[in-house]
C-alpha atoms as a PDB file:
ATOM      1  CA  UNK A   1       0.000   0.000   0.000  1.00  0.00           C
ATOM      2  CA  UNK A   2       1.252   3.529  -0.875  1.00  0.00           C
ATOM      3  CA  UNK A   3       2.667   5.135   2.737  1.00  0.00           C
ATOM      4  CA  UNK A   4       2.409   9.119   0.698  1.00  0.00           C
ATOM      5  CA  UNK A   5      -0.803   9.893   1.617  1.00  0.00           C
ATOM      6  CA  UNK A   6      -3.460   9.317   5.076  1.00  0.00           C
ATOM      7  CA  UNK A   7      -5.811   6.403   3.610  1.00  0.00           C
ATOM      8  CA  UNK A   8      -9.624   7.069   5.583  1.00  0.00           C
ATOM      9  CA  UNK A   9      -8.499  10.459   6.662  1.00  0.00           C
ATOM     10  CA  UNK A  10     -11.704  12.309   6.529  1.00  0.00           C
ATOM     11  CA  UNK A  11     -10.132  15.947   5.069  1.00  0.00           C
ATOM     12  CA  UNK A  12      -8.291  13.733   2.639  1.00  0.00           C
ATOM     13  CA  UNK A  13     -11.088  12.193   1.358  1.00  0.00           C
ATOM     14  CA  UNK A  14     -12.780  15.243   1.263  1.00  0.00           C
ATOM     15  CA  UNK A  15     -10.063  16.814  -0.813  1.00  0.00           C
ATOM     16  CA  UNK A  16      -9.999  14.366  -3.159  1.00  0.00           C
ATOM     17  CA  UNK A  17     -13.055  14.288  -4.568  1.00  0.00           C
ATOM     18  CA  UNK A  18     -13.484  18.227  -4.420  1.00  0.00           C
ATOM     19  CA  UNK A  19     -10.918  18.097  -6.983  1.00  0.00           C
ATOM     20  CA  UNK A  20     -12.206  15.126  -8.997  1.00  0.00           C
ATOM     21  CA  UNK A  21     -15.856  16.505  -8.937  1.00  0.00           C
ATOM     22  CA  UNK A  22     -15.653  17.698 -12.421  1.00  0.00           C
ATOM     23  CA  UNK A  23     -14.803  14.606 -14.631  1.00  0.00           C
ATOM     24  CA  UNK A  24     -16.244  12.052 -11.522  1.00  0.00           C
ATOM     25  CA  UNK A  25     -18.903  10.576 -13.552  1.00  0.00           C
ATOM     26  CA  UNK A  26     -17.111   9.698 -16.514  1.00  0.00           C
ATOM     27  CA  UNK A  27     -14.042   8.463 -14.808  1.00  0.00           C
ATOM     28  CA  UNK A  28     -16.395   6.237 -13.440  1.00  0.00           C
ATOM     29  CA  UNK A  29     -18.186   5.139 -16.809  1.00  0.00           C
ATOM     30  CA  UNK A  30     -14.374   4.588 -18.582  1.00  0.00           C
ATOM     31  CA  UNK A  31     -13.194   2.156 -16.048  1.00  0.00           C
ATOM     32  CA  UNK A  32     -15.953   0.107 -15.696  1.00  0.00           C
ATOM     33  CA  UNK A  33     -16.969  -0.111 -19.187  1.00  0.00           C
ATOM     34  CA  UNK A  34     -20.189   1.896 -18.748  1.00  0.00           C
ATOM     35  CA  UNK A  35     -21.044  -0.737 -16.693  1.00  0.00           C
ATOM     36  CA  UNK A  36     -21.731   1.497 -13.519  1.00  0.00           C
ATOM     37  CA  UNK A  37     -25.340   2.349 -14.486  1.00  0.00           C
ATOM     38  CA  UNK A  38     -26.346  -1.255 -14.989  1.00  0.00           C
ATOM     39  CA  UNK A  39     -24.913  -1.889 -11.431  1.00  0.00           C
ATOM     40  CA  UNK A  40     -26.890   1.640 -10.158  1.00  0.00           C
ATOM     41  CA  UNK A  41     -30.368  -0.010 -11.446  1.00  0.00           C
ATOM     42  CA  UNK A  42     -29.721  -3.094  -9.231  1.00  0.00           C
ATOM     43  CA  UNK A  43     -29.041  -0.760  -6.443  1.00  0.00           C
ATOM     44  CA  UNK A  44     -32.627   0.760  -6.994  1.00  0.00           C
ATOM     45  CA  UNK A  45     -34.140  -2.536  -8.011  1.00  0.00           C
ATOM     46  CA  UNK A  46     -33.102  -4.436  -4.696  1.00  0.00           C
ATOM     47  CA  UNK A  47     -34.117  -0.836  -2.594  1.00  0.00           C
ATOM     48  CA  UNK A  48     -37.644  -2.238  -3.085  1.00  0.00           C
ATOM     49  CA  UNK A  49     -38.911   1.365  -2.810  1.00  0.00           C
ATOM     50  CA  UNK A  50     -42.363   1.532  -1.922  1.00  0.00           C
ATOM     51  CA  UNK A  51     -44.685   4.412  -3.760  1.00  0.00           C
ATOM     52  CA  UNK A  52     -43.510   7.686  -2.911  1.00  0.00           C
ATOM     53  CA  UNK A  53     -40.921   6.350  -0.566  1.00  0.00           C
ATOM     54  CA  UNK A  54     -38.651   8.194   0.984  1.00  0.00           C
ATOM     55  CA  UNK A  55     -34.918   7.568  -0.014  1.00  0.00           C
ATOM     56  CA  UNK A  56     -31.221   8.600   1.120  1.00  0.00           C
ATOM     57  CA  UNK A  57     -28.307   8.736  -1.427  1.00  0.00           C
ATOM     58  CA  UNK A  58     -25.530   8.640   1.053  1.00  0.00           C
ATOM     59  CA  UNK A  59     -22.205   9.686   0.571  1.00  0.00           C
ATOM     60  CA  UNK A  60     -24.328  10.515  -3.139  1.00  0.00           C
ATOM     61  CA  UNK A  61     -21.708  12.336  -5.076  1.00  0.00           C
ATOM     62  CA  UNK A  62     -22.972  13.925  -8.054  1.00  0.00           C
ATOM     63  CA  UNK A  63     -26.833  12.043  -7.181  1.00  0.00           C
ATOM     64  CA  UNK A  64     -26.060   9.558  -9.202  1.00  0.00           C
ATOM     65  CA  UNK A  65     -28.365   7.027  -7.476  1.00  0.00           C
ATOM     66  CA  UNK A  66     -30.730   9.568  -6.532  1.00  0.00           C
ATOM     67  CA  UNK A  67     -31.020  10.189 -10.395  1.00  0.00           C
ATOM     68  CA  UNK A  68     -31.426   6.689 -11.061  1.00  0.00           C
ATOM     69  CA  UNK A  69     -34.378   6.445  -8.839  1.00  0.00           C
ATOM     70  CA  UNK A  70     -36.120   8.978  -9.513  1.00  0.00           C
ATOM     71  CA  UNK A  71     -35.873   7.222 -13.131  1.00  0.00           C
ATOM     72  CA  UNK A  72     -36.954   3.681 -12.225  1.00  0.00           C
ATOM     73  CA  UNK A  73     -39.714   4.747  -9.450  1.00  0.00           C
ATOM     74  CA  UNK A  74     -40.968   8.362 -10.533  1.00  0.00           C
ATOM     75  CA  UNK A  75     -43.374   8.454  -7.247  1.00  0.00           C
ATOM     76  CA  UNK A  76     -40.071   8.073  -4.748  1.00  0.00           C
ATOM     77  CA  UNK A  77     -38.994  11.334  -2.542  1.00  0.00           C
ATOM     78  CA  UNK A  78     -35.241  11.197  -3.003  1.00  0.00           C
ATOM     79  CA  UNK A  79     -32.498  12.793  -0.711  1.00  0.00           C
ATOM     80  CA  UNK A  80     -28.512  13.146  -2.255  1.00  0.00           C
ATOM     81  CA  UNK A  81     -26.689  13.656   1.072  1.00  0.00           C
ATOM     82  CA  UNK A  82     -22.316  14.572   0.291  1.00  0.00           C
ATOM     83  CA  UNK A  83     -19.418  16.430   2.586  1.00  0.00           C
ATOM     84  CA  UNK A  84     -18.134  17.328  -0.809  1.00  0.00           C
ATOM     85  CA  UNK A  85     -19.874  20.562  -2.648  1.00  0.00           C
ATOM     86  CA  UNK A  86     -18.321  20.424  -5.149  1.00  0.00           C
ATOM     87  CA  UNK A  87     -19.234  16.992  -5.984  1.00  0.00           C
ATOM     88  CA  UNK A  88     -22.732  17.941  -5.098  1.00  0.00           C
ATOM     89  CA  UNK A  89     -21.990  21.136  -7.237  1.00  0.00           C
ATOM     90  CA  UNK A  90     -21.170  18.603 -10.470  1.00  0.00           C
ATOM     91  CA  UNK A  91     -24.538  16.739  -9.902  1.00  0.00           C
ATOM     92  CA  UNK A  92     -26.694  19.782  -9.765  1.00  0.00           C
ATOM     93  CA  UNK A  93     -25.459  20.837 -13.268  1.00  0.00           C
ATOM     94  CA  UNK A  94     -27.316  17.391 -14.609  1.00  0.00           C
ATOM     95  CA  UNK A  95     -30.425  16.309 -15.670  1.00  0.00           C
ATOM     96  CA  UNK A  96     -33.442  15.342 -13.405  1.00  0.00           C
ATOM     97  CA  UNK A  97     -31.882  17.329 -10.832  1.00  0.00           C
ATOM     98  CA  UNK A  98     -35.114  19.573 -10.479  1.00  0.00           C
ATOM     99  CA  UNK A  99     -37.088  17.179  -8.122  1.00  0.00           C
ATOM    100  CA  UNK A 100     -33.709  16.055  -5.734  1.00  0.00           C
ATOM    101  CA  UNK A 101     -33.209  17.584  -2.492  1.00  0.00           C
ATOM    102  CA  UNK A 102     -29.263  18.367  -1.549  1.00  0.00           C
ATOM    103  CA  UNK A 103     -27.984  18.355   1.977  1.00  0.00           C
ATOM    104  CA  UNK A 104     -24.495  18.694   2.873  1.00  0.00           C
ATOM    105  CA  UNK A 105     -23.869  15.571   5.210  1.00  0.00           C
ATOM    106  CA  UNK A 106     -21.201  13.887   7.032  1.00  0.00           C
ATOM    107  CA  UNK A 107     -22.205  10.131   6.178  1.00  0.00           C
ATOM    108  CA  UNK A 108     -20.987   9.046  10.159  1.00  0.00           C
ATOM    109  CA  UNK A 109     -23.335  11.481  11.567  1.00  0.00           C
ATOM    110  CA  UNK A 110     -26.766  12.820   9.613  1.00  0.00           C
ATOM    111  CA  UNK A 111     -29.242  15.530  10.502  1.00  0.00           C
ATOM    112  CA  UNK A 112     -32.036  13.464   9.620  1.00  0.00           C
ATOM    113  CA  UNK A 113     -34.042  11.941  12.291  1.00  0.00           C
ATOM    114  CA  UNK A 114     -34.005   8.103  13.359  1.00  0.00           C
ATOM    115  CA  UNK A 115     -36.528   6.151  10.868  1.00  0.00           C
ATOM    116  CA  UNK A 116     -36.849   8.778   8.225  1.00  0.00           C
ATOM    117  CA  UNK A 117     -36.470   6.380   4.995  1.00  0.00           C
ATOM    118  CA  UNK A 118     -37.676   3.806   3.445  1.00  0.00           C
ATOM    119  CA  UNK A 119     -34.272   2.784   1.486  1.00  0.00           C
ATOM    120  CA  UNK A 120     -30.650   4.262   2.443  1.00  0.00           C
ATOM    121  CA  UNK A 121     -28.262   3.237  -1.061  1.00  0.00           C
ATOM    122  CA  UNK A 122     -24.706   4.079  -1.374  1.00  0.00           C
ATOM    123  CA  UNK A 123     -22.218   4.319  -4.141  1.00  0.00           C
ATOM    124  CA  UNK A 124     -18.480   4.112  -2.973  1.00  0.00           C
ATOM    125  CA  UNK A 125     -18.966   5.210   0.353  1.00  0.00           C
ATOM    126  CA  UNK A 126     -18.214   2.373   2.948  1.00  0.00           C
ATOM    127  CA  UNK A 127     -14.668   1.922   2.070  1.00  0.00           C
ATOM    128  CA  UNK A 128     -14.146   5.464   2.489  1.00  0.00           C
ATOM    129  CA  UNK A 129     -15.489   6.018   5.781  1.00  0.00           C
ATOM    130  CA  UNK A 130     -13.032   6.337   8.526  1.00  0.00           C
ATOM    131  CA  UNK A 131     -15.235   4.247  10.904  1.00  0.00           C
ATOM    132  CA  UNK A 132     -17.164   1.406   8.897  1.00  0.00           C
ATOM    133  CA  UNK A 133     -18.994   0.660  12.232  1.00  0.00           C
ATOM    134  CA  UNK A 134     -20.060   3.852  12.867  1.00  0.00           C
ATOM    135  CA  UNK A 135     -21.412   4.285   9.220  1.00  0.00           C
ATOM    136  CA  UNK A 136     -23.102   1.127   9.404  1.00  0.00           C
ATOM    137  CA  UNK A 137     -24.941   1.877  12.673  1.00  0.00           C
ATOM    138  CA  UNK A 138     -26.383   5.411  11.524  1.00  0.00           C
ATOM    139  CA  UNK A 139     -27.575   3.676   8.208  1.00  0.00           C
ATOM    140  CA  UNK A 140     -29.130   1.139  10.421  1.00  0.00           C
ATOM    141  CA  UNK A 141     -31.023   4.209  12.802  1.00  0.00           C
ATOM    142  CA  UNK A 142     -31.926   6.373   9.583  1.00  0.00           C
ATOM    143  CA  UNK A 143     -33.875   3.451   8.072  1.00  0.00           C
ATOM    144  CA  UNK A 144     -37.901   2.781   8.832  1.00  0.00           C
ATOM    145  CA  UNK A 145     -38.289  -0.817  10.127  1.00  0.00           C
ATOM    146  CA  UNK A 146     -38.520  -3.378   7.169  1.00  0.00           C
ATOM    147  CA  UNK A 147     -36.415  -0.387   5.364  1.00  0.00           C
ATOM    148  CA  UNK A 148     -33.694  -1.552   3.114  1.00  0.00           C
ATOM    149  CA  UNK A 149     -30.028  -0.721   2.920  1.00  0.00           C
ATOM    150  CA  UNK A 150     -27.855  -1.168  -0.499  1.00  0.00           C
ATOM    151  CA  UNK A 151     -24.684  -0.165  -1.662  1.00  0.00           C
ATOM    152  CA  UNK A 152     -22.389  -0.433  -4.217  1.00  0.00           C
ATOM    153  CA  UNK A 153     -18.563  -0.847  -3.636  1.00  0.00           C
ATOM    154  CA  UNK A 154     -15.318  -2.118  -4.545  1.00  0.00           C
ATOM    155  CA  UNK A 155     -13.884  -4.788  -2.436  1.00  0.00           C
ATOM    156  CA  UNK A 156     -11.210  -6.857  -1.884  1.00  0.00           C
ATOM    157  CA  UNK A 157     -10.716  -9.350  -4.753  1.00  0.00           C
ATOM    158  CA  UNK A 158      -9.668 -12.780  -3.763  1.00  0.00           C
ATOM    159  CA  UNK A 159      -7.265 -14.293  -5.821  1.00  0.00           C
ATOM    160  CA  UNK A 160      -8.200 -16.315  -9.040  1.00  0.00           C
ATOM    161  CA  UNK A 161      -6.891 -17.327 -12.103  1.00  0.00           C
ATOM    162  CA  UNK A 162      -7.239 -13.471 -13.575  1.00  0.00           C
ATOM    163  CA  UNK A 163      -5.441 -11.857 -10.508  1.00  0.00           C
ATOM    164  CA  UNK A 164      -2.640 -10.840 -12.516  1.00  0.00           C
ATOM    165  CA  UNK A 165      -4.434  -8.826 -15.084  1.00  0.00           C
ATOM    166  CA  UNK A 166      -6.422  -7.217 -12.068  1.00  0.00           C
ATOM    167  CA  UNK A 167      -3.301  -6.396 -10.442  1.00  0.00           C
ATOM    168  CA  UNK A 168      -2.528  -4.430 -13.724  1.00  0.00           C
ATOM    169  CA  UNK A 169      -5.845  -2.692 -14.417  1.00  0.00           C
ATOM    170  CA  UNK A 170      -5.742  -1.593 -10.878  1.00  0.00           C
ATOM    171  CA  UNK A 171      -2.013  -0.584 -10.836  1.00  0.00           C
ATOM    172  CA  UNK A 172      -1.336   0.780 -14.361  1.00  0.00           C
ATOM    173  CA  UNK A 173      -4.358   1.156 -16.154  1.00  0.00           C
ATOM    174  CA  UNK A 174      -6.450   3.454 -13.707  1.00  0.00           C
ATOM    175  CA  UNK A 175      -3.847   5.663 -12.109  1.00  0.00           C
ATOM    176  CA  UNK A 176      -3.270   6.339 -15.740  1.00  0.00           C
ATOM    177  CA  UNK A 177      -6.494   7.276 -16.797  1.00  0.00           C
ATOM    178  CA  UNK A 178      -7.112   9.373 -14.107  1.00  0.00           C
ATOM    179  CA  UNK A 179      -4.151  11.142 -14.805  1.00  0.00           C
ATOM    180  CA  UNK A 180      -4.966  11.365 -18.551  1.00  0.00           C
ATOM    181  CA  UNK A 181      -8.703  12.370 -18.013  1.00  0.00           C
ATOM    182  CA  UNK A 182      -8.472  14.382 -14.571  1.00  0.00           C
ATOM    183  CA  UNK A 183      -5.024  15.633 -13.994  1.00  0.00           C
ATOM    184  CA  UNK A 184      -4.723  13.560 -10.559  1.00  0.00           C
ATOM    185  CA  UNK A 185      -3.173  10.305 -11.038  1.00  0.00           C
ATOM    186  CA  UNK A 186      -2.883  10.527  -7.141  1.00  0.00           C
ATOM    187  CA  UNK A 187      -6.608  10.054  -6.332  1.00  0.00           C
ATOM    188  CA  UNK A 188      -6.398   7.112  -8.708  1.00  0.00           C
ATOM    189  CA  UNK A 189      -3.747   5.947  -6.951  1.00  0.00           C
ATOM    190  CA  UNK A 190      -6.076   5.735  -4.029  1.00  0.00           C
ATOM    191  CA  UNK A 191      -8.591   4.104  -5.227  1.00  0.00           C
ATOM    192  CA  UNK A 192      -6.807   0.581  -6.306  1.00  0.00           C
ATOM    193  CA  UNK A 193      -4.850   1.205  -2.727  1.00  0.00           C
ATOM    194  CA  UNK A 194      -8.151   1.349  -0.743  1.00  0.00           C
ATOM    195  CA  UNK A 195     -10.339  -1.335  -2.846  1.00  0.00           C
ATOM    196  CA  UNK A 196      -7.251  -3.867  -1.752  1.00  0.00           C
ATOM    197  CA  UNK A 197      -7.293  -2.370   1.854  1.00  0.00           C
ATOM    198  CA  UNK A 198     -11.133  -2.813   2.151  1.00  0.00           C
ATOM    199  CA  UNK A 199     -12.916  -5.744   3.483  1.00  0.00           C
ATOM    200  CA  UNK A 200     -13.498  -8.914   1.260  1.00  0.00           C
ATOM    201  CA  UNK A 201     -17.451  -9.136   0.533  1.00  0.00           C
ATOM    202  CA  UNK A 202     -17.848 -12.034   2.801  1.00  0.00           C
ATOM    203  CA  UNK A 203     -16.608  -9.688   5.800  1.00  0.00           C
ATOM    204  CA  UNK A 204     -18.755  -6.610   4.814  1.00  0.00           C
ATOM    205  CA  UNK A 205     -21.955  -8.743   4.911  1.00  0.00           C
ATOM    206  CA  UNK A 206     -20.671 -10.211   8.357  1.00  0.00           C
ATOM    207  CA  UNK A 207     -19.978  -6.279   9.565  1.00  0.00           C
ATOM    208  CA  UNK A 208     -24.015  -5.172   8.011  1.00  0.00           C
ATOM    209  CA  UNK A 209     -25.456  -8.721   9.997  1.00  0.00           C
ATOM    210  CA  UNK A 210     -23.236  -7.830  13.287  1.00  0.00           C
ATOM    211  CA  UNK A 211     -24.893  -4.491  12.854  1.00  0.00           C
ATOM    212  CA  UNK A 212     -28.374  -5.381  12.966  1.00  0.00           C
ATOM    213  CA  UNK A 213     -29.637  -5.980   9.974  1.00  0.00           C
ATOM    214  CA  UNK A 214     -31.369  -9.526   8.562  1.00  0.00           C
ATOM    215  CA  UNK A 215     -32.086 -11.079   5.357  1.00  0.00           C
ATOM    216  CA  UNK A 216     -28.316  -9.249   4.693  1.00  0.00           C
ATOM    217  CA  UNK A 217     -27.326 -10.751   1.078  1.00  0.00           C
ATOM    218  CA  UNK A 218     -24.211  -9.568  -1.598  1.00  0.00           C
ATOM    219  CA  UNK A 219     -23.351  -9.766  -5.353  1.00  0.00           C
ATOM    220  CA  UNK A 220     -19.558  -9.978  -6.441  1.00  0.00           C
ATOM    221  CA  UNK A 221     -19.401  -8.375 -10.010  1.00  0.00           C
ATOM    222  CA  UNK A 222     -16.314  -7.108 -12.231  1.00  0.00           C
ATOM    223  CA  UNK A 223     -14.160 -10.288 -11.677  1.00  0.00           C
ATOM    224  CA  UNK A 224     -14.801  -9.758  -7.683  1.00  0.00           C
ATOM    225  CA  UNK A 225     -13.573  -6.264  -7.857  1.00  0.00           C
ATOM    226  CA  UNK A 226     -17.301  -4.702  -7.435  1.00  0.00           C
ATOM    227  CA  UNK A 227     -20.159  -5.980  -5.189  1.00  0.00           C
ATOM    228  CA  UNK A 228     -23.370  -4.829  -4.140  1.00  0.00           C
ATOM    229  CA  UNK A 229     -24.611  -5.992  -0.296  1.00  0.00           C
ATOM    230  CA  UNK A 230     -28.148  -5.472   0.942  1.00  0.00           C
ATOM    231  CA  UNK A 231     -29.880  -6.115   4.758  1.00  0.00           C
ATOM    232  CA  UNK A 232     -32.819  -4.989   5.834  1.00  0.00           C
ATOM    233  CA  UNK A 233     -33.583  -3.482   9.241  1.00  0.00           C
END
């Protein structure tokens, strides 16, 4: 692991994305092969959103997710929660923005009061939270009983016969890009750094169950790079 920067520091973090905001979205379309909005629709599919239900995009970005819902289930009442404005900034600038409400959040501690939603999603949040526990537990109090948590997130790939060529894409192939298309090979660097530092899927859905939640379920994806967990309180 790189020792030139504070992985899970929260100003880092912070800092990083402020300065990403810009080209976020399609860093995020090039390196998975447009596959991210496929993987957002599951997200919103296994949210099992009632009508107009009431739904968190934590640690939302741009709103990606919040976008995507309020695609798939026109009735819902979506929230895009950030600590980055400038990545909130980016997402106000696209389309069906109009209906989204934007609150400037810390993802370990809301405003929102306990039971306020009937889904909480995330998009590539939890490995960047500097207390997985903590984040965990206020998902788990924001959420109506029989509410639904989902996110998306790299994770630790175990290794299989295409290791090597993961190794690569994540060591060579990204930080590159990100230099090429954003100007900061460093917060590229981070990302490969912290998806091999994060928790395997096995032990995130162990960590959402030890928190509470049941019926807690996952989807590897991407050659076990990317996988989507669920639980419901």
């Amino acid at each position: 692991m790189a020792e030139d920067y504070p992985i899970h520091e929260e100003c880092y973090v912070r800092d990083m994305f402020t300065r990403i905001a810009r080209r976020y979205d399609l860093m995020n379309c090039l390196m998975t092969g447009g596959r991210d909005a496929g993987w957002r629709r599951e997200v919103i599919r296994l949210a099992s959103l009632p009508r107009q239900g009431r739904l968190l995009d934590l640690g939302a970005g741009t709103g990606a997710l919040a976008r995507t819902a309020l695609r798939q289930a026109p009735g819902c009442l979506p929230i895009a929660a950030d600590f980055s404005l400038e990545m909130m900034r980016a997402g106000q600038r696209k389309a069906y923005t109009q209906r989204l409400e934007w609150v400037a959040a810390d993802a370990l501690q809301t405003p929102f009061p306990s039971q306020s939603f009937d889904a909480v999603v995330s998009g590539f949040l939890l490995r960047n939270l500097v207390d997985l526990r903590q984040g965990l537990r206020e998902q788990y109090r924001l959420l109506k009983t029989g509410g639904r948590m989902v996110a998306l997130d790299t994770t630790r790939p175990r290794p299989n016969l295409f290791s090597p060529l993961i190794h690569w894409y994540l060591h060579f192939v990204i930080p590159r890009l990100g230099q090429w298309i954003t100007g900061d090979r460093e917060a590229y660097t981070y990302l490969p750094d912290s998806t091999e530092s994060f928790l395997t899927a096995e032990s995130l859905a162990a960590a959402i169950q030890a928190t509470g939640f049941r019926q807690v379920g996952f989807r590897c994806l991407m050659f076990g790079t990317i996988a989507i967990h669920w639980g419901t309180r």
